[in-house]
C-alpha atoms as a PDB file:
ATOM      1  CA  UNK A   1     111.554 101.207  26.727  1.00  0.00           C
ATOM      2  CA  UNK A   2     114.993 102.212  25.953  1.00  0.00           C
ATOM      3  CA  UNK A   3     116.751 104.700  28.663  1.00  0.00           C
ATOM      4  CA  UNK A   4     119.304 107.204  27.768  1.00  0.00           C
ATOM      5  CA  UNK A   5     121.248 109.138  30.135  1.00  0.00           C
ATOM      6  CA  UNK A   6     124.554 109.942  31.688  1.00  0.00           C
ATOM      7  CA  UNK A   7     126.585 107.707  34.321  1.00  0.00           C
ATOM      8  CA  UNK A   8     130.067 108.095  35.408  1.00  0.00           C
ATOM      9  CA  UNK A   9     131.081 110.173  32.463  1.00  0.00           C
ATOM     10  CA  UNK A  10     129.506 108.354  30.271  1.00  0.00           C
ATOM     11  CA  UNK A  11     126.485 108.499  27.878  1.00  0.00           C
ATOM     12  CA  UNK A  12     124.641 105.100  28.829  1.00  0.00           C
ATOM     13  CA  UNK A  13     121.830 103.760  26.534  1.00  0.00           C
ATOM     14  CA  UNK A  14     119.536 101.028  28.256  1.00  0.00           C
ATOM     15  CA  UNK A  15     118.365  98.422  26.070  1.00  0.00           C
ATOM     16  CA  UNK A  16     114.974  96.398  26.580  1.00  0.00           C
ATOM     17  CA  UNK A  17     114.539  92.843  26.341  1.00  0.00           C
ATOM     18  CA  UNK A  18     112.524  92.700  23.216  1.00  0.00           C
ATOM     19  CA  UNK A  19     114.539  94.814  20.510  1.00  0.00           C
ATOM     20  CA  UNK A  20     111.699  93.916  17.502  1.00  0.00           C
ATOM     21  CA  UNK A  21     111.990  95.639  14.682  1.00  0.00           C
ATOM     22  CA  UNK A  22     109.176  98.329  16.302  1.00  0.00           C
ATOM     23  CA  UNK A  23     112.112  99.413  18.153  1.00  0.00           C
ATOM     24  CA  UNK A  24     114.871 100.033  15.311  1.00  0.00           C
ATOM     25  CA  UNK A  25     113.845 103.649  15.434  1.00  0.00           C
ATOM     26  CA  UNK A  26     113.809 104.701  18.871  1.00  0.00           C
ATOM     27  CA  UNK A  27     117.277 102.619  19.290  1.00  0.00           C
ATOM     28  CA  UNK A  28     118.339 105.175  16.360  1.00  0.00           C
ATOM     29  CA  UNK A  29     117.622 107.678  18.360  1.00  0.00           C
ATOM     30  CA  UNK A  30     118.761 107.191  21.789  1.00  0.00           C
ATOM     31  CA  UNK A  31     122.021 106.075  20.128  1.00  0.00           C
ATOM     32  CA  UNK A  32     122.519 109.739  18.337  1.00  0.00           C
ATOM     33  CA  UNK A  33     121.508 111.382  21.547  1.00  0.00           C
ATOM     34  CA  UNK A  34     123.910 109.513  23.182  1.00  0.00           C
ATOM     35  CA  UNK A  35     126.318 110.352  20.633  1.00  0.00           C
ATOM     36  CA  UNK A  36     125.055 114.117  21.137  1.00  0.00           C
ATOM     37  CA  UNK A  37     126.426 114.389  24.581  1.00  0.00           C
ATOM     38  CA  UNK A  38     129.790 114.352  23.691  1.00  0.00           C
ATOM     39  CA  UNK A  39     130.887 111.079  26.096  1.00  0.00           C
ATOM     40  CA  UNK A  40     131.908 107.567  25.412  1.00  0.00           C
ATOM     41  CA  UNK A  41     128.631 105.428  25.034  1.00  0.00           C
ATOM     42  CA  UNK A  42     127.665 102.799  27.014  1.00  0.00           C
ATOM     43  CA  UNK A  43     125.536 100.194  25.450  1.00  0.00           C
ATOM     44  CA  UNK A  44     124.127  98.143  28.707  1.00  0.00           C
ATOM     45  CA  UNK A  45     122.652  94.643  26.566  1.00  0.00           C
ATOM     46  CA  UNK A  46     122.306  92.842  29.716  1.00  0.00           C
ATOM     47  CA  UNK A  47     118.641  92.243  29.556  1.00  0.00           C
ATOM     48  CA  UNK A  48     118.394  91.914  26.034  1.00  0.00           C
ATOM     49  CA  UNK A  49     116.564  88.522  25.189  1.00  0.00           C
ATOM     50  CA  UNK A  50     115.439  88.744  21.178  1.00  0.00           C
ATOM     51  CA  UNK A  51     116.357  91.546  18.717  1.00  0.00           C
ATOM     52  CA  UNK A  52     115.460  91.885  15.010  1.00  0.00           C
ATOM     53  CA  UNK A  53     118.158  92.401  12.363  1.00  0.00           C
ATOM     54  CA  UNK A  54     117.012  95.874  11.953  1.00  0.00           C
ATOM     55  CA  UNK A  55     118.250  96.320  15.592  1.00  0.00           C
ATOM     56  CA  UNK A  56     121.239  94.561  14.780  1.00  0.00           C
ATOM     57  CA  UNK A  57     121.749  97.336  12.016  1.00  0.00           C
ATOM     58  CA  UNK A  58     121.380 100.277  13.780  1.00  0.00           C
ATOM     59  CA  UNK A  59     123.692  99.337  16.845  1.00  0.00           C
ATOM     60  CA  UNK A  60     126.500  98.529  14.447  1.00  0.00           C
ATOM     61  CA  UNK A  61     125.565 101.801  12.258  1.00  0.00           C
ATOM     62  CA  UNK A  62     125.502 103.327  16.058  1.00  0.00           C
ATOM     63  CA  UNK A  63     129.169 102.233  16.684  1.00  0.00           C
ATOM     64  CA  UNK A  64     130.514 102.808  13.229  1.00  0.00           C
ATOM     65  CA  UNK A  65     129.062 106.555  14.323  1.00  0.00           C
ATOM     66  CA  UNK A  66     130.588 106.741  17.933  1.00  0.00           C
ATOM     67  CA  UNK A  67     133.824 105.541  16.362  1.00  0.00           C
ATOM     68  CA  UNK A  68     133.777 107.890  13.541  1.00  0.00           C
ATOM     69  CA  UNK A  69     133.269 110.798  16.312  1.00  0.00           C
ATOM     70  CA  UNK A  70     136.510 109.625  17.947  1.00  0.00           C
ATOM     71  CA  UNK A  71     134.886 108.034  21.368  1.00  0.00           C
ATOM     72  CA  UNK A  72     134.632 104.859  22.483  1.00  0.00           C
ATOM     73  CA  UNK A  73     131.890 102.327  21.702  1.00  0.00           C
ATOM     74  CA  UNK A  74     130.740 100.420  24.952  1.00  0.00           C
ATOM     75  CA  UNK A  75     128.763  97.180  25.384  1.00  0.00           C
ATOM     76  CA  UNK A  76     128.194  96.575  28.655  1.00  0.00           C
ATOM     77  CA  UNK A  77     126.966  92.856  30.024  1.00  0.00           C
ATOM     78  CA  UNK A  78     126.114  91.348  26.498  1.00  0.00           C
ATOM     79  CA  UNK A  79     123.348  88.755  26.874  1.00  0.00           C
ATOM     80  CA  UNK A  80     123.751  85.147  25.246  1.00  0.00           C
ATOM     81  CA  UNK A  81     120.805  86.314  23.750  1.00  0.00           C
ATOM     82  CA  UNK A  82     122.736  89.293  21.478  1.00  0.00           C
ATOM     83  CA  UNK A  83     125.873  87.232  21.170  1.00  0.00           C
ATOM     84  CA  UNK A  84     124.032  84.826  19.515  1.00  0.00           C
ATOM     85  CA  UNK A  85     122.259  86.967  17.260  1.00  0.00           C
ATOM     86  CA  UNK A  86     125.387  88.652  16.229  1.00  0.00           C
ATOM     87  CA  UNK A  87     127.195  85.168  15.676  1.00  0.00           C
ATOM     88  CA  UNK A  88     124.157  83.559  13.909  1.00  0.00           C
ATOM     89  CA  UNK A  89     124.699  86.429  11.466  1.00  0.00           C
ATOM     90  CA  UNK A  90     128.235  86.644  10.795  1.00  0.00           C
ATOM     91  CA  UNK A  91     128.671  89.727  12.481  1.00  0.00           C
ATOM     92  CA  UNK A  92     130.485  88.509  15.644  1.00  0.00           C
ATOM     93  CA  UNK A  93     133.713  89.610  14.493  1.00  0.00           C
ATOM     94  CA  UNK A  94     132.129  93.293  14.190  1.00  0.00           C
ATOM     95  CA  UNK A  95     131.030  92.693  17.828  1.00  0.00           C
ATOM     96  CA  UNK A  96     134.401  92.371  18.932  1.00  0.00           C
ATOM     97  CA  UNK A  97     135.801  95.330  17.563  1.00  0.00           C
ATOM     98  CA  UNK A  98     133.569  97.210  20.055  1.00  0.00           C
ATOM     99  CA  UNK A  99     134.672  97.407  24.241  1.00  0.00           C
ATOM    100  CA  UNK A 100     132.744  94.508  26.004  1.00  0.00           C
ATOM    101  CA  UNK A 101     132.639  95.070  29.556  1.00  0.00           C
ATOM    102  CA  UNK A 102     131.221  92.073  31.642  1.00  0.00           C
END
């Protein structure tokens, strides 16, 4: 399940370990309500263990967004897990352009 609420002044989405393709649409959503809110978003990926490229898509869409609205896009505790992913796909570099807080 994917949590979405506020924290410190800050919209904070919650990521579960399994981001599967079955969960490309509710990350879509959690990430736009997040943007909603009018806050920097917080991404926490700590538990993250396997995501689907369609995941991958929508939380760089979901940054490209955030960063279009002028705030700042947050990934809190990355797993090895999402690193990976993004490296094994080229997309590290588009990883990095984001605020990684460990």
């Amino acid at each position: 399940m994917i949590i979405c609420d506020e924290d410190g002044g800050r919209a904070r989405v919650v990521l579960p370990g399994a981001l599967d393709t079955a969960v490309a649409a509710p990350l879509k959503e959690a990430l736009m309500a997040a943007l909603e809110r009018g806050l920097p978003v917080v991404v926490d990926a700590s538990d993250v263990s396997r995501l689907s490229t369609a995941c991958i898509q929508v939380l760089i869409a979901g940054g490209r967004a955030v960063a279009d609205a002028g705030r700042q896009f947050i990934v809190v505790r990355p797993s090895e897990a999402l690193v990976a992913a993004f490296d094994d796909m080229g997309l590290f570099p588009v990883m990095m352009k984001w605020k990684i807080e460990t």
